[in-house]
Protein backbone atom coordinates (compact mmCIF):
# COMPACT_ATOMS: atom_id res chain seq x y z
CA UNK A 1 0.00 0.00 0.00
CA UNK A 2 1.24 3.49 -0.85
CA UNK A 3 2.60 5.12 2.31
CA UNK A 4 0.18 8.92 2.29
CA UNK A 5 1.55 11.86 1.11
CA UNK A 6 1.84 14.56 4.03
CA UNK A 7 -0.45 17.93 3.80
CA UNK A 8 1.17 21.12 3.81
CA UNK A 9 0.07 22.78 7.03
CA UNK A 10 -1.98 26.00 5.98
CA UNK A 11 -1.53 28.89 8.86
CA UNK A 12 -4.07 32.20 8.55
CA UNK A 13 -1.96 34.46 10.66
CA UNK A 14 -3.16 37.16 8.39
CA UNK A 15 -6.47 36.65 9.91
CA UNK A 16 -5.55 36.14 13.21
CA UNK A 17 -3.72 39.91 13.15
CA UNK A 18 -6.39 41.70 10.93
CA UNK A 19 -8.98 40.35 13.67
CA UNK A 20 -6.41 42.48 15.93
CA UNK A 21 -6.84 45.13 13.89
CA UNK A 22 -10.54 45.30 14.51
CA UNK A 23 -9.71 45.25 17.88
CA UNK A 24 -7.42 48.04 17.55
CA UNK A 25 -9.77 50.06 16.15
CA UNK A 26 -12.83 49.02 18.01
CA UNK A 27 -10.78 50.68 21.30
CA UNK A 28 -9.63 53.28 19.44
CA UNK A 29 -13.17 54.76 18.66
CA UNK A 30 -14.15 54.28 22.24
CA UNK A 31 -11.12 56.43 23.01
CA UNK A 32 -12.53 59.34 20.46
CA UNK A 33 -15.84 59.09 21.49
CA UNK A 34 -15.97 58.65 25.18
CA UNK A 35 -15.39 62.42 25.27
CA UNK A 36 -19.04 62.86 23.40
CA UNK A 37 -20.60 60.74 25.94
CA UNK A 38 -19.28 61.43 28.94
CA UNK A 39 -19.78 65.73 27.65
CA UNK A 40 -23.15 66.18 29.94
CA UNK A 41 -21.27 65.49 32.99
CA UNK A 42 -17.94 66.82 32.04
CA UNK A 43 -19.54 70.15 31.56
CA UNK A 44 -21.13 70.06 34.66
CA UNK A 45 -17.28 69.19 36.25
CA UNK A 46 -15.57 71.57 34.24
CA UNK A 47 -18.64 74.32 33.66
CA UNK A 48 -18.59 73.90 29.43
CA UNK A 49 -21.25 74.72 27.13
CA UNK A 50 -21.37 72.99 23.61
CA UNK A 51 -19.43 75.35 21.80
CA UNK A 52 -16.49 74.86 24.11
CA UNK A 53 -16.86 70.83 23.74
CA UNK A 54 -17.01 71.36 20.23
CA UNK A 55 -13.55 73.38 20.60
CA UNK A 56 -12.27 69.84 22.72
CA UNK A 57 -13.77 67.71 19.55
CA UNK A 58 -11.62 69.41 16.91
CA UNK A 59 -8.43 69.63 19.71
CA UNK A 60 -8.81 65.70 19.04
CA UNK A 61 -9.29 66.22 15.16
CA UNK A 62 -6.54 68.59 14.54
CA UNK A 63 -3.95 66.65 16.38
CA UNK A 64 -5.30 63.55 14.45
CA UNK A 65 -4.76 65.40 11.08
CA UNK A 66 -1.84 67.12 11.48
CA UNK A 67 0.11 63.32 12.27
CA UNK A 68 -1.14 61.84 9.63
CA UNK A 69 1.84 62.15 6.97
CA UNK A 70 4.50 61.65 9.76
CA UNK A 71 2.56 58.33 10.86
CA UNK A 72 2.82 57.28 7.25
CA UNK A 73 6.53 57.72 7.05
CA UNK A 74 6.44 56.04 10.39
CA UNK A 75 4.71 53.00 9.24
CA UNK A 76 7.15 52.80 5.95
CA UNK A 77 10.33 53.09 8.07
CA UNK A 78 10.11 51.29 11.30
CA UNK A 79 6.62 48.89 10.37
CA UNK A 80 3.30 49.02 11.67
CA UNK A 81 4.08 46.62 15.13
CA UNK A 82 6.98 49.02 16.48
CA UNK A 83 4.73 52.34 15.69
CA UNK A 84 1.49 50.71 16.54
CA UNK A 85 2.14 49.78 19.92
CA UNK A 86 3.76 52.57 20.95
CA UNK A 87 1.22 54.86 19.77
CA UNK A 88 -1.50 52.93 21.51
CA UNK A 89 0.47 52.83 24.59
CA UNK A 90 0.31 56.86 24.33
CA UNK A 91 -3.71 56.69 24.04
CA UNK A 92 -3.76 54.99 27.37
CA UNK A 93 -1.45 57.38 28.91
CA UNK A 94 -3.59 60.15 27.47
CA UNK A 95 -7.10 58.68 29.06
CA UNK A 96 -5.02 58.49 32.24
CA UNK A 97 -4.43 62.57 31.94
CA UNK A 98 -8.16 63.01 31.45
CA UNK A 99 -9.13 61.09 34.67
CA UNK A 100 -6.67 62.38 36.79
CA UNK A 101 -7.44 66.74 35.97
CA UNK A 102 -8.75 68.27 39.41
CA UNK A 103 -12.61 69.47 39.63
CA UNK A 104 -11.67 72.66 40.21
CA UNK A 105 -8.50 73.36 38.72
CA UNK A 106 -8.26 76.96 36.59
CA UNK A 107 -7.80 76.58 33.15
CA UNK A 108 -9.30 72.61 32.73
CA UNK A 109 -10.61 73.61 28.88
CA UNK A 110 -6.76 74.17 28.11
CA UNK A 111 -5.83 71.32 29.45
CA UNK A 112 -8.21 69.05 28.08
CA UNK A 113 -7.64 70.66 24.21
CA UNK A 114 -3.99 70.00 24.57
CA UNK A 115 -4.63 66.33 25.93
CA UNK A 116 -7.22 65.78 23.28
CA UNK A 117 -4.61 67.33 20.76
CA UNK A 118 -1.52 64.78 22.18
CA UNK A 119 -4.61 61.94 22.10
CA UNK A 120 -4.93 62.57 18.58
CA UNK A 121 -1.26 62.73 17.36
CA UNK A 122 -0.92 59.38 19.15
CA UNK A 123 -4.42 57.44 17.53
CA UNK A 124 -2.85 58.98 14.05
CA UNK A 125 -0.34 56.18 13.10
CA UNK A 126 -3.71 53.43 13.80
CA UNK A 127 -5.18 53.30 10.20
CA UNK A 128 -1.91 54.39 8.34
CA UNK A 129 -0.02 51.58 9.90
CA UNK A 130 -3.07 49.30 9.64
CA UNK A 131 -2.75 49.78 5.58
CA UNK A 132 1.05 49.19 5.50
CA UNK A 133 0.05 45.52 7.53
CA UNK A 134 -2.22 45.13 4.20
CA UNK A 135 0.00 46.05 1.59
CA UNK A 136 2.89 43.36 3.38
CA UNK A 137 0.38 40.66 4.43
CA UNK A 138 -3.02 40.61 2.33
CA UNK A 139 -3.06 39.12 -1.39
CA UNK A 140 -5.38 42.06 -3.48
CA UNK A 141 -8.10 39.61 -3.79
CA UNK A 142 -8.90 39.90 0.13
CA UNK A 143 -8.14 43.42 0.72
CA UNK A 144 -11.56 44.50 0.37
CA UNK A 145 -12.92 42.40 2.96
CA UNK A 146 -9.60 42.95 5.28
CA UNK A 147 -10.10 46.28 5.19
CA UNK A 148 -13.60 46.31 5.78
CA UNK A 149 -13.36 44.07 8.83
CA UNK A 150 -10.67 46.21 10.20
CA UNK A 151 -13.25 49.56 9.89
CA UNK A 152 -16.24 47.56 11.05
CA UNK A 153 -14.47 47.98 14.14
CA UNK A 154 -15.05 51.90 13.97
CA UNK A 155 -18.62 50.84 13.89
CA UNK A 156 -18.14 48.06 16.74
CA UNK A 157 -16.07 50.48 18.92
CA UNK A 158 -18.78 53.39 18.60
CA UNK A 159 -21.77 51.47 18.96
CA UNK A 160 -20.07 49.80 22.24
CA UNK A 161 -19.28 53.25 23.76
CA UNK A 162 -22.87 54.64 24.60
CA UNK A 163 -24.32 52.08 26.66
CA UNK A 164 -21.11 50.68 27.95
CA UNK A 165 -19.88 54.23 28.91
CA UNK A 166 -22.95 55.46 30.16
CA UNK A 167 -23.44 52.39 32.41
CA UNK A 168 -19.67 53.32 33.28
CA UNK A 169 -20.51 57.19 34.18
CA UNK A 170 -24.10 56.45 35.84
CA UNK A 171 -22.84 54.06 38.17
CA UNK A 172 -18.98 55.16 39.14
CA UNK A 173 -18.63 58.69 37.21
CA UNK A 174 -17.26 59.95 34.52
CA UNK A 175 -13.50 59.51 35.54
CA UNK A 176 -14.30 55.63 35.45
CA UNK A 177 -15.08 55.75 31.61
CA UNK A 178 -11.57 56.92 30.98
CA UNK A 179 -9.86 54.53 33.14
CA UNK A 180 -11.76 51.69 31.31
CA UNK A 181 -10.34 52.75 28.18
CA UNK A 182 -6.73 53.39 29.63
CA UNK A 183 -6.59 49.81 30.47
CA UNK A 184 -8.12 48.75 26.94
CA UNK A 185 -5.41 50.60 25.34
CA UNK A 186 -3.00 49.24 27.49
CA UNK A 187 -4.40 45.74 26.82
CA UNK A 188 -4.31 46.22 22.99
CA UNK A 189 -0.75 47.99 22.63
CA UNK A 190 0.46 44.30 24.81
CA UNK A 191 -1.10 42.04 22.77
CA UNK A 192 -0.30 44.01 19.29
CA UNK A 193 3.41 43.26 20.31
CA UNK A 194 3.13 39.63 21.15
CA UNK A 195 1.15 38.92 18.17
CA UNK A 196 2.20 40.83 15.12
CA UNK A 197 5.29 41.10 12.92
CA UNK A 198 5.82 43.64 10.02
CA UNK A 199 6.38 41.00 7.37
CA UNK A 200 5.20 37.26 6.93
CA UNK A 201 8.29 35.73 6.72
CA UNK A 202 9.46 36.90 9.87
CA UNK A 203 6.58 35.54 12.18
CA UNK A 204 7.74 32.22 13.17
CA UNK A 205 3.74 30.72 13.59
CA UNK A 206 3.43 31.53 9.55
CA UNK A 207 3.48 28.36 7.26
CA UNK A 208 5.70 27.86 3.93
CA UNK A 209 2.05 27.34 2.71
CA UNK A 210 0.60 30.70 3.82
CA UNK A 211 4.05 32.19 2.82
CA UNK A 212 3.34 31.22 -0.84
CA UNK A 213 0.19 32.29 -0.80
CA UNK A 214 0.63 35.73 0.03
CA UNK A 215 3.84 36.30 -1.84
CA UNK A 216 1.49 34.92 -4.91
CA UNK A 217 -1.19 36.96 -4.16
CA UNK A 218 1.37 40.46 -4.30
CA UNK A 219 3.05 39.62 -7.11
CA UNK A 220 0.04 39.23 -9.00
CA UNK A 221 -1.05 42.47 -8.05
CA UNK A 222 2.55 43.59 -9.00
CA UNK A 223 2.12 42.26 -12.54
CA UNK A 224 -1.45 43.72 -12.60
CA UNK A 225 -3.21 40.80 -13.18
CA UNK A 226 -1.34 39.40 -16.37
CA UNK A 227 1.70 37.28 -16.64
CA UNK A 228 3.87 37.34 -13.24
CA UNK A 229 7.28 38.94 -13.23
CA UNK A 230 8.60 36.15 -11.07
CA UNK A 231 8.19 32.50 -11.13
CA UNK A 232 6.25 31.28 -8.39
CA UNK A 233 8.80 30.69 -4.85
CA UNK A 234 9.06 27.29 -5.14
CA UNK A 235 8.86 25.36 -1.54
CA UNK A 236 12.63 25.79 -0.77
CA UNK A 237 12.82 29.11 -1.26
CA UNK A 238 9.80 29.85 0.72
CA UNK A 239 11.36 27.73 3.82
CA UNK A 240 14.60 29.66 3.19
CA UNK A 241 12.48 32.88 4.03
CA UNK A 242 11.56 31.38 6.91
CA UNK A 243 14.44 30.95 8.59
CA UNK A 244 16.87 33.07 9.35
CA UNK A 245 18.15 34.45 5.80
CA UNK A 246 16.08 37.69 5.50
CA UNK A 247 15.20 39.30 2.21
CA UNK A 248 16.63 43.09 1.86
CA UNK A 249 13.80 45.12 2.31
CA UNK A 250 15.61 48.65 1.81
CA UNK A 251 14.08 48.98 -1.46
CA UNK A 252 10.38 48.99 0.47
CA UNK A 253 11.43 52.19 2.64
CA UNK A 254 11.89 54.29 -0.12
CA UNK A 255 9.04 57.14 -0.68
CA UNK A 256 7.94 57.89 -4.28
CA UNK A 257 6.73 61.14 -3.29
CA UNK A 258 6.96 62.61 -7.26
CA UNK A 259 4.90 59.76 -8.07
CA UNK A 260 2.48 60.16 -5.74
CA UNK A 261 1.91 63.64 -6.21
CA UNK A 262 1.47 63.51 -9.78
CA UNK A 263 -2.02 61.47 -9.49
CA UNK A 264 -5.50 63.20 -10.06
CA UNK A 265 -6.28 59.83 -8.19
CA UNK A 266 -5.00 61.08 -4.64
CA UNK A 267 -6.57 64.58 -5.21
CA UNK A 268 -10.14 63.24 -6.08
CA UNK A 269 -9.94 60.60 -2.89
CA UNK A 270 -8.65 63.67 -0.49
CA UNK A 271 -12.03 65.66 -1.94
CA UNK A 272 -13.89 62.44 -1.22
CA UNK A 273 -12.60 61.24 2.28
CA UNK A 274 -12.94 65.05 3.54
CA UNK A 275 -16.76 64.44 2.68
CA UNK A 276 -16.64 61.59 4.34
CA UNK A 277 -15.03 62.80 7.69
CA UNK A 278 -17.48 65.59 7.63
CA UNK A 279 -20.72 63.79 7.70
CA UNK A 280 -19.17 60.44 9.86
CA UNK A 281 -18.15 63.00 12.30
CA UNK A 282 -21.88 64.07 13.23
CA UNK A 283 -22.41 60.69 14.14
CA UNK A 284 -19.06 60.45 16.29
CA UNK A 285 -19.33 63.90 18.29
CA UNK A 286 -22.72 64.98 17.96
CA UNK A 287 -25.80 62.02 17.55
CA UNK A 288 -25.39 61.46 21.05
CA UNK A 289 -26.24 64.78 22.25
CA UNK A 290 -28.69 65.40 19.10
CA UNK A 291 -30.95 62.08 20.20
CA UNK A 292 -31.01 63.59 24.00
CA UNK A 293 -31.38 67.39 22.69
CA UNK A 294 -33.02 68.33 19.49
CA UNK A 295 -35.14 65.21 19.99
CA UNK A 296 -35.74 64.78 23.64
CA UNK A 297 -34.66 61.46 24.42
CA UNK A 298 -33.30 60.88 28.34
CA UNK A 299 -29.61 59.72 28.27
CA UNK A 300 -30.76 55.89 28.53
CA UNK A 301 -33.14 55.89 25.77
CA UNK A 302 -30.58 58.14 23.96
CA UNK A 303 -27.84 55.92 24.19
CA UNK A 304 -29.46 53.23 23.02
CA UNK A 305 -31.23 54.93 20.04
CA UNK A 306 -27.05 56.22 19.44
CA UNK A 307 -26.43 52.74 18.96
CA UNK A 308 -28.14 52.07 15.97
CA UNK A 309 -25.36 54.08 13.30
CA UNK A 310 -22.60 52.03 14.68
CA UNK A 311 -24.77 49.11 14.43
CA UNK A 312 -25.19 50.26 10.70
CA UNK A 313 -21.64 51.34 10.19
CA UNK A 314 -20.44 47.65 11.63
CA UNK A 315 -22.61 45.50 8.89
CA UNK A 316 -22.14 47.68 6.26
CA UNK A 317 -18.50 48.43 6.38
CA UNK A 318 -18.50 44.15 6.28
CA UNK A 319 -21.15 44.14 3.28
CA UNK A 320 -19.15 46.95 1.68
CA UNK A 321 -15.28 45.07 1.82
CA UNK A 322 -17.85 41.75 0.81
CA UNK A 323 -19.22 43.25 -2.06
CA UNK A 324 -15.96 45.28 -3.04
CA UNK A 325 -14.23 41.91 -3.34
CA UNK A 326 -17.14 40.32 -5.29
CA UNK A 327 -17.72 43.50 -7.96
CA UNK A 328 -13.24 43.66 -8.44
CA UNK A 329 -12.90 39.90 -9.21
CA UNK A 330 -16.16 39.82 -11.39
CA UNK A 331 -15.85 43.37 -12.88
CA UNK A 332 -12.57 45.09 -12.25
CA UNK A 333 -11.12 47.38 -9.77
CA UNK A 334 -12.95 50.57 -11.20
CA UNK A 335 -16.55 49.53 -10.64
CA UNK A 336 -15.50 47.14 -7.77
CA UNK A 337 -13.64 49.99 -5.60
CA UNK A 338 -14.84 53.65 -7.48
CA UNK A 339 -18.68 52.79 -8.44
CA UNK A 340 -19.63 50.97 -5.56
CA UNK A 341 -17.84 53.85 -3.21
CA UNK A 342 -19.64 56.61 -5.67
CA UNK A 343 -23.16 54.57 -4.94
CA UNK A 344 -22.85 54.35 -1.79
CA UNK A 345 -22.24 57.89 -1.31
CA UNK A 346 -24.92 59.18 -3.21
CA UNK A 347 -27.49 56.96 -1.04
CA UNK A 348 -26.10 58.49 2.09
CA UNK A 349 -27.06 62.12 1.22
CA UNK A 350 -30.68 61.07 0.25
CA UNK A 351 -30.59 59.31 4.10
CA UNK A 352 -29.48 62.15 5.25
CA UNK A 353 -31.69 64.75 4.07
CA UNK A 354 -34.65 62.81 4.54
CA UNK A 355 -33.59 61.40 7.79
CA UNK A 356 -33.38 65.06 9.78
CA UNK A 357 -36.73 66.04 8.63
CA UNK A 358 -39.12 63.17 9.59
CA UNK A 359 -40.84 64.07 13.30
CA UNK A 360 -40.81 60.32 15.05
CA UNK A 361 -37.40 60.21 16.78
CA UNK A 362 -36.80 56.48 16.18
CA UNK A 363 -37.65 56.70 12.69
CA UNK A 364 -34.85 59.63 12.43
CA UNK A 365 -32.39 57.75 14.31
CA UNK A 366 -33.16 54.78 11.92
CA UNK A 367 -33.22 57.00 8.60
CA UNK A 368 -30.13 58.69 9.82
CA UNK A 369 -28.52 55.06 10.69
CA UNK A 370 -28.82 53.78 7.18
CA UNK A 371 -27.21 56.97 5.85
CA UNK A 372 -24.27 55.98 8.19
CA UNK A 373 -24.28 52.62 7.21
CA UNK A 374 -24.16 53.80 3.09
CA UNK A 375 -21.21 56.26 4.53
CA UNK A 376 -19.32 52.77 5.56
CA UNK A 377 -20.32 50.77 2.69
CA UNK A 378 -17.62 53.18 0.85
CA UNK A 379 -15.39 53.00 3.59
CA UNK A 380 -13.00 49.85 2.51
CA UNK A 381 -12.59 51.35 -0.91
CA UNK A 382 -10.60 54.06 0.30
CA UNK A 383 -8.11 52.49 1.51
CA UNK A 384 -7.92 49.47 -0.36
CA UNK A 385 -7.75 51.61 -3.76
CA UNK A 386 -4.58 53.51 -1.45
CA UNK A 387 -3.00 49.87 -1.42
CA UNK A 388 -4.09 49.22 -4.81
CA UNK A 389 -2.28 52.35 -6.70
CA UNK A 390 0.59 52.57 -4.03
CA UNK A 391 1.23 49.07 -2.98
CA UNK A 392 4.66 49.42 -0.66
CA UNK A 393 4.31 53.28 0.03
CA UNK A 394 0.23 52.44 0.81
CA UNK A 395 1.43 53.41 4.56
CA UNK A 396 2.32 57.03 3.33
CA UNK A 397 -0.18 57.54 0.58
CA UNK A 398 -3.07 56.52 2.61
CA UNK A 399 -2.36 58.80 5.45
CA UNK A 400 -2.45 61.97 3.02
CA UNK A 401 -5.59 61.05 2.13
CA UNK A 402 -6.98 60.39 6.03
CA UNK A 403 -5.55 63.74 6.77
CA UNK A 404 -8.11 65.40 4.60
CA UNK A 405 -10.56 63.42 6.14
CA UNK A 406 -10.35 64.33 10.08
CA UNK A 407 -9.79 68.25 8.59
CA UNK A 408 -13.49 67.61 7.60
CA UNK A 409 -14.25 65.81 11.00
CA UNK A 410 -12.45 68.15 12.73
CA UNK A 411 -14.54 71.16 10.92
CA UNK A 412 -17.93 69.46 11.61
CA UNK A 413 -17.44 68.98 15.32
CA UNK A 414 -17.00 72.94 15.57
CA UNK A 415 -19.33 73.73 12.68
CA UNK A 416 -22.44 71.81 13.57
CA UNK A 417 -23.36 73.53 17.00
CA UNK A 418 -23.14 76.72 15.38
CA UNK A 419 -25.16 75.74 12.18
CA UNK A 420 -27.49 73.88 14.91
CA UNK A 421 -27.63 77.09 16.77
CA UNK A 422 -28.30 79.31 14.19
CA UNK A 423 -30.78 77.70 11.84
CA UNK A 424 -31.97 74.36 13.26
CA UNK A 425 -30.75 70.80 13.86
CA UNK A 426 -32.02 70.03 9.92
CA UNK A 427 -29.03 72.66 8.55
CA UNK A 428 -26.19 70.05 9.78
CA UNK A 429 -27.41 67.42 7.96
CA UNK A 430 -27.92 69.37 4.97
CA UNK A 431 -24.54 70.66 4.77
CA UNK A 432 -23.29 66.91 5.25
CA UNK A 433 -25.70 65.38 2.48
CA UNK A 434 -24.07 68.05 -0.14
CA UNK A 435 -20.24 67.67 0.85
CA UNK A 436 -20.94 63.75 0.27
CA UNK A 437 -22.33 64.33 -2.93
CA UNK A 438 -19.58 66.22 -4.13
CA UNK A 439 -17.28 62.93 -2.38
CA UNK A 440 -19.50 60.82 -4.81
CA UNK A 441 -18.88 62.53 -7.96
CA UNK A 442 -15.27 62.79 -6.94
CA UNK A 443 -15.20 58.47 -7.37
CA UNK A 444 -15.02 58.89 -10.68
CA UNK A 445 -11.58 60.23 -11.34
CA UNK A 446 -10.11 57.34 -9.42
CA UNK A 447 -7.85 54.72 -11.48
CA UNK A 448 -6.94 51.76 -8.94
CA UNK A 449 -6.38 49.65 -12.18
CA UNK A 450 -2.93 52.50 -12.70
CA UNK A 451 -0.38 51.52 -9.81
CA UNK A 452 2.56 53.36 -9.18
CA UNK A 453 4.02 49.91 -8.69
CA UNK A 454 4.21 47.37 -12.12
């Protein structure tokens, strides 16, 4: 009788670290938004109105923006585990500033802008670095859905924060909330550093067979689809990867910053993505209060009815990777990543418009859900499309075009009290719906199918 032919073991470390990722940023959006929910009783501690939050919001936003190309570079020269963890490791240090500033200290509004500010810098190198893991570790024929269960923890994270947080601040305070999230951080950054590596072939718990299949997966994005410019790795040479011979990867930290910079592509998506920030950012920094003030909800009944646009955000931003796959492999990368981003857009002004003006509060809140849930739908082909057209620099290219969108977050937060103040709660919406029909139209002078890389 023959003697059996051994299986290759097949490892999915990739999976195992992009779960992490949703992890990541599931605490990281509890870290931005615990400020919106704990706000009632911090202005009571602190004696803050709503344009003065709104002035703590943006301290956030602006420090989040203004990192953004440095965390790039960051992620391109030291890797996404060294950068990751250490700015994590900051956001827990940061939550421990908040929790610590006396009741009645003089000046608490400048303190908490500048530890907002230093909160932001640090959460800036999360979805830059994020990107760089996909460009190193995830085959283009899984990015979508990678990237979309990586943002579906922006949903997950958001939608956890009111009624965890609340339960929190009811029952021990609002200094409680930001310990919790201190020793999430703190918990993430640890476990990041165990887990993760900035290149297959140097985690030891990765298979030849998983090796291969990711190295096969980026060259044929390299080669755009047609003949590969390599011959497959044969086993050997895969197990020689493994070990302790190390490919030179000086090549990868080089910056093609001409290159970039000469794309209509990055200019359209920075037009787009600032849309996007604008009208996500309601939902972030303001629902919360909206559900408890402009429609007259208790902070129970509010919380729970602020659930429902995470909830939204979490399934769609799933759906949306899903269907991005699907459309690319079927269709191509333009309708799979630009028209389904464009669509999706487009059907989150009409929710949005439509939403503000119905009278029923839970119908609102569920009009005004969807619209964030069309928002998220489009939210994997940003940054896939930034991996697709930049492949190795995807760490610094994608962060360019994030910048733009937390300067429209960080516009919104201070922008819709006043618009709210001085029309009506239906005027914030309205400005949103527009700015992400302008973000739809701007799809389509995207080119994923042109990489900088061939």
């Amino acid at each position: 009788m023959p003697a059996a032919i051994p299986v290759a073991r097949r490892s999915r470390v990739r999976f195992v670290l992009c779960f992490w990722l949703f992890v990541l940023a599931s605490i990281s959006f509890m870290d931005r938004t615990n400020i919106a929910i704990s706000g009632l009783e911090l202005s009571r501690t602190f004696g803050l109105g709503n344009q003065q939050l709104g002035w703590i919001f943006s301290a956030f936003l602006v420090g989040y923006a203004s990192f953004q190309l440095p965390a790039g570079v960051l992620a391109v020269r030291f890797g996404p585990r060294r950068v990751l963890a250490a700015g994590i490791f900051v956001w827990a240090i940061s939550n421990v500033c908040t929790a610590l500033i006396p009741s009645g200290i003089a000046h608490a509004l400048l303190l908490l802008v500048g530890i907002r500010c230093a909160l932001g810098i640090a959460e800036a190198v999360m979805f830059p670095n994020a990107n760089q893991f996909v460009a190193r570790w995830v085959p283009q024929k899984e990015r979508g859905i990678v990237n979309g269960l990586i943002f579906a923890g922006v949903g997950a994270g958001s939608g956890l924060t009111p009624p965890i947080l609340t339960w929190i601040i009811l029952g021990h305070g609002w200094r409680a909330a930001f310990w919790f999230d201190a020793a999430m951080g703190a918990m993430g950054a640890a476990v990041w550093w165990l887990i993760a590596r900035d290149r297959p072939e140097e985690h030891p718990a990765v298979s030849p067979a998983e090796l291969r299949e990711i190295r096969e997966g980026l060259e044929e994005f390299r080669s755009g689809g047609a003949e590969r410019i390599d011959s497959h790795p044969s086993h050997d040479e895969t197990v020689r990867w493994m070990g302790h011979s190390q490919p030179d990867h000086s090549e990868d930290r080089k910056i093609r910053w001409r290159a970039m910079f000469s794309r209509v592509d990055i200019v359209a998506m920075m037009v787009s993505y600032f849309a996007y920030g604008y009208a996500s950012w309601i939902f972030f920094s303001w629902f919360y209060l909206y559900m408890a003030e402009a429609r007259g909800l208790n902070l129970k009944t509010s919380a729970l009815f602020s659930m429902l646009p995470f909830l939204c955000m979490t399934v769609f931003c799933l759906g949306g990777g899903y269907a991005s796959d699907r459309l690319t492999r079927a269709v191509g990368l333009r309708v799979g990543r630009c028209v389904l981003a464009a669509v999706a857009m487009f059907l989150t002004g009409v929710f949005l418009v439509v939403g503000s003006r119905v009278r029923d509060p839970l119908t609102a809140a569920i009009l005004l859900a969807l619209g964030a849930g069309c928002l998220y739908f489009s939210q994997s082909s940003f940054w896939s499309v930034s991996t697709d057209i930049a492949g190795k620099n995807s760490g610094v290219f994608s962060s360019i075009v994030n910048m733009s969108c937390q300067i429209g977050a960080a516009l919104t937060t201070s922008l819709t009290p006043w618009l709210a103040a001085h029309f009506d709660w239906k005027m914030p919406f309205t400005v949103a719906a527009g700015f992400v029909l302008v973000g739809a139209g701007a799809w389509l002078l995207v080119h994923p199918e042109r990489a900088l890389e061939v």
